[in-house]
Protein backbone atom coordinates (compact mmCIF):
# COMPACT_ATOMS: atom_id res chain seq x y z
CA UNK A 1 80.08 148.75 20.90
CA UNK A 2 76.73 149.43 22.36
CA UNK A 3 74.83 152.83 23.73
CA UNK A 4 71.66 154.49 23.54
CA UNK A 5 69.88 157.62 21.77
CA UNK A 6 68.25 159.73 23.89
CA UNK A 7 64.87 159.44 22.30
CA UNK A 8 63.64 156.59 20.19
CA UNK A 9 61.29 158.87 17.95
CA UNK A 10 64.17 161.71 17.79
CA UNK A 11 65.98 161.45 14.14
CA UNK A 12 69.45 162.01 15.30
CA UNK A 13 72.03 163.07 12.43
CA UNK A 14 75.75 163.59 13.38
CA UNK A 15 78.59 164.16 11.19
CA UNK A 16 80.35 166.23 8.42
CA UNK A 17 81.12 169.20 8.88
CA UNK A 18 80.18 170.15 5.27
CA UNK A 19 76.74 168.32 5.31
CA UNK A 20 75.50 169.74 8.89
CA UNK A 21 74.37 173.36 7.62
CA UNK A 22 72.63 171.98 4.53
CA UNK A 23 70.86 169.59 6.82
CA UNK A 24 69.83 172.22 8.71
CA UNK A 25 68.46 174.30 6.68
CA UNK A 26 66.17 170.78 5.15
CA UNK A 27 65.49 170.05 8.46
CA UNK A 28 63.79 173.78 9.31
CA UNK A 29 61.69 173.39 6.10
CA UNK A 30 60.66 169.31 6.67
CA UNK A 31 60.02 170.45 10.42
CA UNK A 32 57.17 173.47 9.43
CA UNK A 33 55.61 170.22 7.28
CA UNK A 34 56.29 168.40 9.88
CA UNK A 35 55.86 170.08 12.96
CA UNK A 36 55.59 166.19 15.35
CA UNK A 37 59.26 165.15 14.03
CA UNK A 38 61.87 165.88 16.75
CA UNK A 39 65.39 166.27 14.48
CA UNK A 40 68.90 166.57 16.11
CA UNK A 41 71.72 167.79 13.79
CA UNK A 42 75.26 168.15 14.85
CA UNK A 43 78.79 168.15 13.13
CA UNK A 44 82.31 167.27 14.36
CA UNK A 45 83.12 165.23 11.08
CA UNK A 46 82.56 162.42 8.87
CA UNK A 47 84.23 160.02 11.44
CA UNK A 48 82.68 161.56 14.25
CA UNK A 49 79.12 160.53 12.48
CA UNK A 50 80.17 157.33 11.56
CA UNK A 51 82.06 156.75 15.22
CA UNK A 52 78.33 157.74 16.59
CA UNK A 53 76.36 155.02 14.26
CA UNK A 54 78.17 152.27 15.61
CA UNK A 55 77.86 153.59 19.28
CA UNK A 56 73.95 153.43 18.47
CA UNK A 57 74.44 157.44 18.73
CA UNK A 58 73.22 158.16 15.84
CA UNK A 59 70.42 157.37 13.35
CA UNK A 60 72.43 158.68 9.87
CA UNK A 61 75.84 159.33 10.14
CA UNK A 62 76.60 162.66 7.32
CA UNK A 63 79.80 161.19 5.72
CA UNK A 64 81.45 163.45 2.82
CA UNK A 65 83.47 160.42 1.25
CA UNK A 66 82.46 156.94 0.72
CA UNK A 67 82.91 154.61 4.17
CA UNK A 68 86.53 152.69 3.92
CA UNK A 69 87.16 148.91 3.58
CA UNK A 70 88.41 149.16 7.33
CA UNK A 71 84.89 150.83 8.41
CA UNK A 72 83.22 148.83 7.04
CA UNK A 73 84.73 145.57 7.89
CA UNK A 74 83.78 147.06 11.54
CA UNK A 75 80.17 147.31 10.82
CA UNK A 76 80.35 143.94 10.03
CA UNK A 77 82.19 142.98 13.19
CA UNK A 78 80.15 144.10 15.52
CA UNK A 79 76.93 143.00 13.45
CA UNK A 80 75.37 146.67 12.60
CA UNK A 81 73.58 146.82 9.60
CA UNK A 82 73.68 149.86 7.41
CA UNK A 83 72.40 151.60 4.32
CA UNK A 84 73.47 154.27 2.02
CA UNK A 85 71.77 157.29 0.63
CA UNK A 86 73.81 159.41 -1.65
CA UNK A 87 71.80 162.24 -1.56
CA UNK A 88 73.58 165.19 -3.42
CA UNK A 89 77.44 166.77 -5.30
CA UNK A 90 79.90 168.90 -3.73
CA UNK A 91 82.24 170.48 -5.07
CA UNK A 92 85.42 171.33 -3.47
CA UNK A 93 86.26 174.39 -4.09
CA UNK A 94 89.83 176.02 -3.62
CA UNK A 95 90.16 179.34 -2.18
CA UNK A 96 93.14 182.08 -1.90
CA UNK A 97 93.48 185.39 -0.73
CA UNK A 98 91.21 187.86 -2.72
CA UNK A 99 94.76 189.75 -3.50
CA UNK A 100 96.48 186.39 -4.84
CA UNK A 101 97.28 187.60 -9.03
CA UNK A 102 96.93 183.79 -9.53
CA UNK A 103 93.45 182.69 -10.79
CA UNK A 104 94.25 179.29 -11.86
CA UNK A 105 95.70 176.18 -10.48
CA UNK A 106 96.52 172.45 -11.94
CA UNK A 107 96.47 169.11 -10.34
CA UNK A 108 100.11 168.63 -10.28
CA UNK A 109 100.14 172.43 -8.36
CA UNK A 110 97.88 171.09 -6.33
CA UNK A 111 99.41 168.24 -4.92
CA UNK A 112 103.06 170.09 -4.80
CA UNK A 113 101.48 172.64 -2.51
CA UNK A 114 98.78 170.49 -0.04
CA UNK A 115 101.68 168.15 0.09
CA UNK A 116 104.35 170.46 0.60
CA UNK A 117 106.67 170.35 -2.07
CA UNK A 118 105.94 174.14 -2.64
CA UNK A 119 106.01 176.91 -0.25
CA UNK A 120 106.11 179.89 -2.29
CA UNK A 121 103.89 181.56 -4.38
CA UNK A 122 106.50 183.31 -6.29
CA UNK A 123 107.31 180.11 -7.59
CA UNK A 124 103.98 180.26 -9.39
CA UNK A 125 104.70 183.44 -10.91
CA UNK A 126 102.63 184.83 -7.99
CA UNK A 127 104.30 187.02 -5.34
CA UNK A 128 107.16 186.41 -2.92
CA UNK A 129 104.75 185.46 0.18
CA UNK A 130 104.87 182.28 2.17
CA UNK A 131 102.24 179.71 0.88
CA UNK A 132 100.07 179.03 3.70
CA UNK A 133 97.73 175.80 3.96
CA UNK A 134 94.71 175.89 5.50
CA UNK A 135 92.73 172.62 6.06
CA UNK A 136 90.80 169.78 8.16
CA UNK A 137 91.81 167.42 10.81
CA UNK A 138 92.31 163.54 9.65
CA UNK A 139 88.90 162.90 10.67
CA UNK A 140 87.21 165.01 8.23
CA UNK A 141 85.49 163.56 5.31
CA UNK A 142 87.06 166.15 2.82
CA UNK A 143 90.77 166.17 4.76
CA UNK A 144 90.23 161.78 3.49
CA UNK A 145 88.01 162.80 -0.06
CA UNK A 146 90.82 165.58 -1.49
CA UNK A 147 94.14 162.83 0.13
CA UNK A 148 92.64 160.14 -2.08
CA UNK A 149 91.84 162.36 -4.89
CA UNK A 150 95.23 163.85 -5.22
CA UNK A 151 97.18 160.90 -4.36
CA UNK A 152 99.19 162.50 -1.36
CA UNK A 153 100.07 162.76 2.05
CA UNK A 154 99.25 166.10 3.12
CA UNK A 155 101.88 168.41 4.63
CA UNK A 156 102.34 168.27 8.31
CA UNK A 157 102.17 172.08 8.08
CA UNK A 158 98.95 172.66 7.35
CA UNK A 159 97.16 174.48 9.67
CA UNK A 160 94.21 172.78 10.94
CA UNK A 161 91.06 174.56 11.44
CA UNK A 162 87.54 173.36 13.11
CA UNK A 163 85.22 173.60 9.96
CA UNK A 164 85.02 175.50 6.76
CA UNK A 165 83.77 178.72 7.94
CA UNK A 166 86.97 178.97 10.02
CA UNK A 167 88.99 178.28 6.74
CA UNK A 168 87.50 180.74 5.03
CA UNK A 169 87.74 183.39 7.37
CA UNK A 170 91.57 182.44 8.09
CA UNK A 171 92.00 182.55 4.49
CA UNK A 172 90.61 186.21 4.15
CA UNK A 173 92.96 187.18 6.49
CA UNK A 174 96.11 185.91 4.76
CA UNK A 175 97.86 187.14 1.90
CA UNK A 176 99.56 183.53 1.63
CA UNK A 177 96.60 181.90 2.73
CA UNK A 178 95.20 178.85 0.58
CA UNK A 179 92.35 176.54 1.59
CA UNK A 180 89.81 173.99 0.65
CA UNK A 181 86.07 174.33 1.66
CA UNK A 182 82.41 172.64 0.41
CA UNK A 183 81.59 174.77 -2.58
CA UNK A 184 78.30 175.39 -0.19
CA UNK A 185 80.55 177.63 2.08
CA UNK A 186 81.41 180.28 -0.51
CA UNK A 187 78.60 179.85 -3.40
CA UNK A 188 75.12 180.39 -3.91
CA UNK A 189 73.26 179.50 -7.19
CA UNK A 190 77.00 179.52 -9.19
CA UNK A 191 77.54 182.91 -7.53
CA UNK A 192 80.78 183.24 -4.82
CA UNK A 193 79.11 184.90 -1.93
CA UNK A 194 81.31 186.67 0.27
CA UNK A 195 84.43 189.08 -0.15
CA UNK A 196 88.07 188.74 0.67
CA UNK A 197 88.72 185.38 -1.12
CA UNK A 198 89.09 183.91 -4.37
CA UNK A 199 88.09 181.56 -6.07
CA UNK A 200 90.47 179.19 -8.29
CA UNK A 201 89.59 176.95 -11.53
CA UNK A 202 91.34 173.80 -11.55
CA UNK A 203 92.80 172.04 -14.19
CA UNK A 204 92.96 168.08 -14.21
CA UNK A 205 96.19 166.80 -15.75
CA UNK A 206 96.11 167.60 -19.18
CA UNK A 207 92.63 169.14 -19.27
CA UNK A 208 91.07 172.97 -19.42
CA UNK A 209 90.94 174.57 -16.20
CA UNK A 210 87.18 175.09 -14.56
CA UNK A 211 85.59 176.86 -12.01
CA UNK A 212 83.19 175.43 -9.62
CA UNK A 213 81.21 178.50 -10.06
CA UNK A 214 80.19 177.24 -13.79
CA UNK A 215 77.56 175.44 -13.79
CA UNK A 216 78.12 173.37 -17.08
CA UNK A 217 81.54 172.34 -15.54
CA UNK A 218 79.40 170.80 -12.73
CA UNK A 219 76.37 169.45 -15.00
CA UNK A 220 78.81 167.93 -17.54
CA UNK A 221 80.89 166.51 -14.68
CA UNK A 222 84.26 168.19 -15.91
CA UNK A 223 85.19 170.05 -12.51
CA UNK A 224 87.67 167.95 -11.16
CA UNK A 225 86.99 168.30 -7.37
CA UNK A 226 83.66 166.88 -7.64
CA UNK A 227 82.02 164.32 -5.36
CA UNK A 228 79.36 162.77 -3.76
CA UNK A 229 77.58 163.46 -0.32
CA UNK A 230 76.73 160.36 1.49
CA UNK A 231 74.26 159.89 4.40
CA UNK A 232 74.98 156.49 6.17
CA UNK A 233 71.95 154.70 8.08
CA UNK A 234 71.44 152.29 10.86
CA UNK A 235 69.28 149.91 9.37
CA UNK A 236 66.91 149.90 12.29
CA UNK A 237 66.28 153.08 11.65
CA UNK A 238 65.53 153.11 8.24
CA UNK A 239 61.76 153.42 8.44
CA UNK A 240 61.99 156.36 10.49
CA UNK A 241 64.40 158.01 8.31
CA UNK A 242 62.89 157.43 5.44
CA UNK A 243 60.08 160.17 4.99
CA UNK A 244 62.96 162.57 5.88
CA UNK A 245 64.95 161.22 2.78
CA UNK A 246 61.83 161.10 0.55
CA UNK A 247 62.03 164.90 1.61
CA UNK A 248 65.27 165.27 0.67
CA UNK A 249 64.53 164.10 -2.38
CA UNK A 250 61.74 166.22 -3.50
CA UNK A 251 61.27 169.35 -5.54
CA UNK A 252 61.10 171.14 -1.91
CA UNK A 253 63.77 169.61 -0.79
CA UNK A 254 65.97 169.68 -4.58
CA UNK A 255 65.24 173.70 -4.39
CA UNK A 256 67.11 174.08 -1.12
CA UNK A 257 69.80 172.25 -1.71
CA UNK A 258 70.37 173.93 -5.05
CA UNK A 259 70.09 177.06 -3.32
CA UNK A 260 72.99 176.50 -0.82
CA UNK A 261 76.10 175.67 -3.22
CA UNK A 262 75.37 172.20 -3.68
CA UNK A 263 74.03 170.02 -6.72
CA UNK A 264 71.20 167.48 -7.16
CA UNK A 265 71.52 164.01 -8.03
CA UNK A 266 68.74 162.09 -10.41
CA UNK A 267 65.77 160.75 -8.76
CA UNK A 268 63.69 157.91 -9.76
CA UNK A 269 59.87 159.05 -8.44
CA UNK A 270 59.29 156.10 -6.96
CA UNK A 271 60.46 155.25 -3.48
CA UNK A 272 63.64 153.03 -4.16
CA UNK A 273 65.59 150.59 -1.48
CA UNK A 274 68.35 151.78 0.02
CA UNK A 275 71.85 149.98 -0.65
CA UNK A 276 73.14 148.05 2.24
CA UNK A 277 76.81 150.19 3.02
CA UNK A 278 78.79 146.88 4.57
């Protein structure tokens, strides 16, 4: 595969649909510091970013799960050389209808309804309405991250929406509606922001139920929709990525991404090699 960025000393950043406001919103605050960098930030999905890194279309591909054995035997393939910054945790969060009497769901409830062994709510002690699924096309990061973590096959009836502001508002407007969205889509600072949804604690198998809204769930690791955020870059571009990623990285940077629904990761202070992803 071959192709060219527009501008060599552009930063171009394509990808996840969950990552692209976060970046953003960095982006705005390393460009005031920084007012000579040219950034370019755009979404379309996790495979869409890493589709545009091998294309030499990108400089970081935003990927919201970690790259596949098949990927990555293609990065190898056609000789492009990666690395991996894991650069923050999100935590899916599962939404319902503000109205839905149901507060609480478990893993096994989970994967009976995304994989559509249930289609009632009433079944759930909830009421006689239609269970409506409201989700991302195969090529999103989360659509792949929430498959794997449930161990299903989603249901060919969900409902397929561009991006997780469009699940959210579909979801408002649905009695039945259920949906899964970046917890930075519907929380600020452990707060839901936003009306006409809910919020659900989920329960691993045998465990407490928690909500992604407490934060010592998410600090002690016990919400069980949590996962990393993964920005995947050409190696070539490396260098010129890097003082964006040292950005990221900082108290500056920390503070905004705290700020926006999503949780920091441990630094070391000094500048560290990036793993190779392939």
């Amino acid at each position: 595969m071959s192709g060219c960025k527009q501008e060599s000393s552009q930063l171009i950043i394509k990808g996840s649909d969950t990552e692209v406001n976060l970046m953003v919103l960095l982006a705005e605050t390393y460009r005031q510091q920084n007012p000579d960098i040219q950034l370019s930030i755009s979404g379309g999905g996790s495979g869409v970013g890493i589709v545009a890194l091998l294309n030499n279309r990108a400089d970081i591909a935003n990927v919201s799960r970690p790259m596949n054995p098949q990927e990555r035997a293609l990065f190898r393939r056609l000789g492009v050389a990666c690395d991996t910054f894991v650069f923050a945790k999100d935590a899916i969060t599962i939404i319902t209808h503000a109205d839905n009497p149901i507060d609480s769901l478990t893993e096994t409830q989970l994967q009976q309804i995304f994989g559509g062994q249930m289609h009632n709510w009433q079944v759930l002690n909830g009421n006689n309405l239609r269970i409506n699924i409201y989700g991302r096309p195969n090529n999103s990061g989360t659509h792949a991250w929430l498959q794997k973590k449930l161990g299903i096959i989603f249901s060919k009836h969900v409902l397929e929406m561009n991006g997780n502001a469009q699940i959210v508002q579909a979801v408002k407007l649905d009695n039945g509606g259920i949906g899964y969205v970046s917890a930075g889509y519907v929380l600020k600072g452990h707060r839901q922001t936003g009306e006409g949804f809910k919020i659900m604690r989920i329960a691993a198998t045998g465990q407490p139920a928690y909500s992604p809204l407490d934060k010592q769930a998410i600090t002690t690791q016990k919400y069980y929709l949590l996962r990393p955020l993964y920005q995947y870059i050409r190696r070539e571009s490396t260098n010129k990525a890097q003082p964006f990623i040292e950005f990221i990285k900082s108290p500056s940077g920390q503070e905004i991404l705290l700020a926006n629904g999503y949780f920091s990761l441990q630094y070391d202070s000094a500048k560290q090699q990036l793993p190779p992803c392939n």
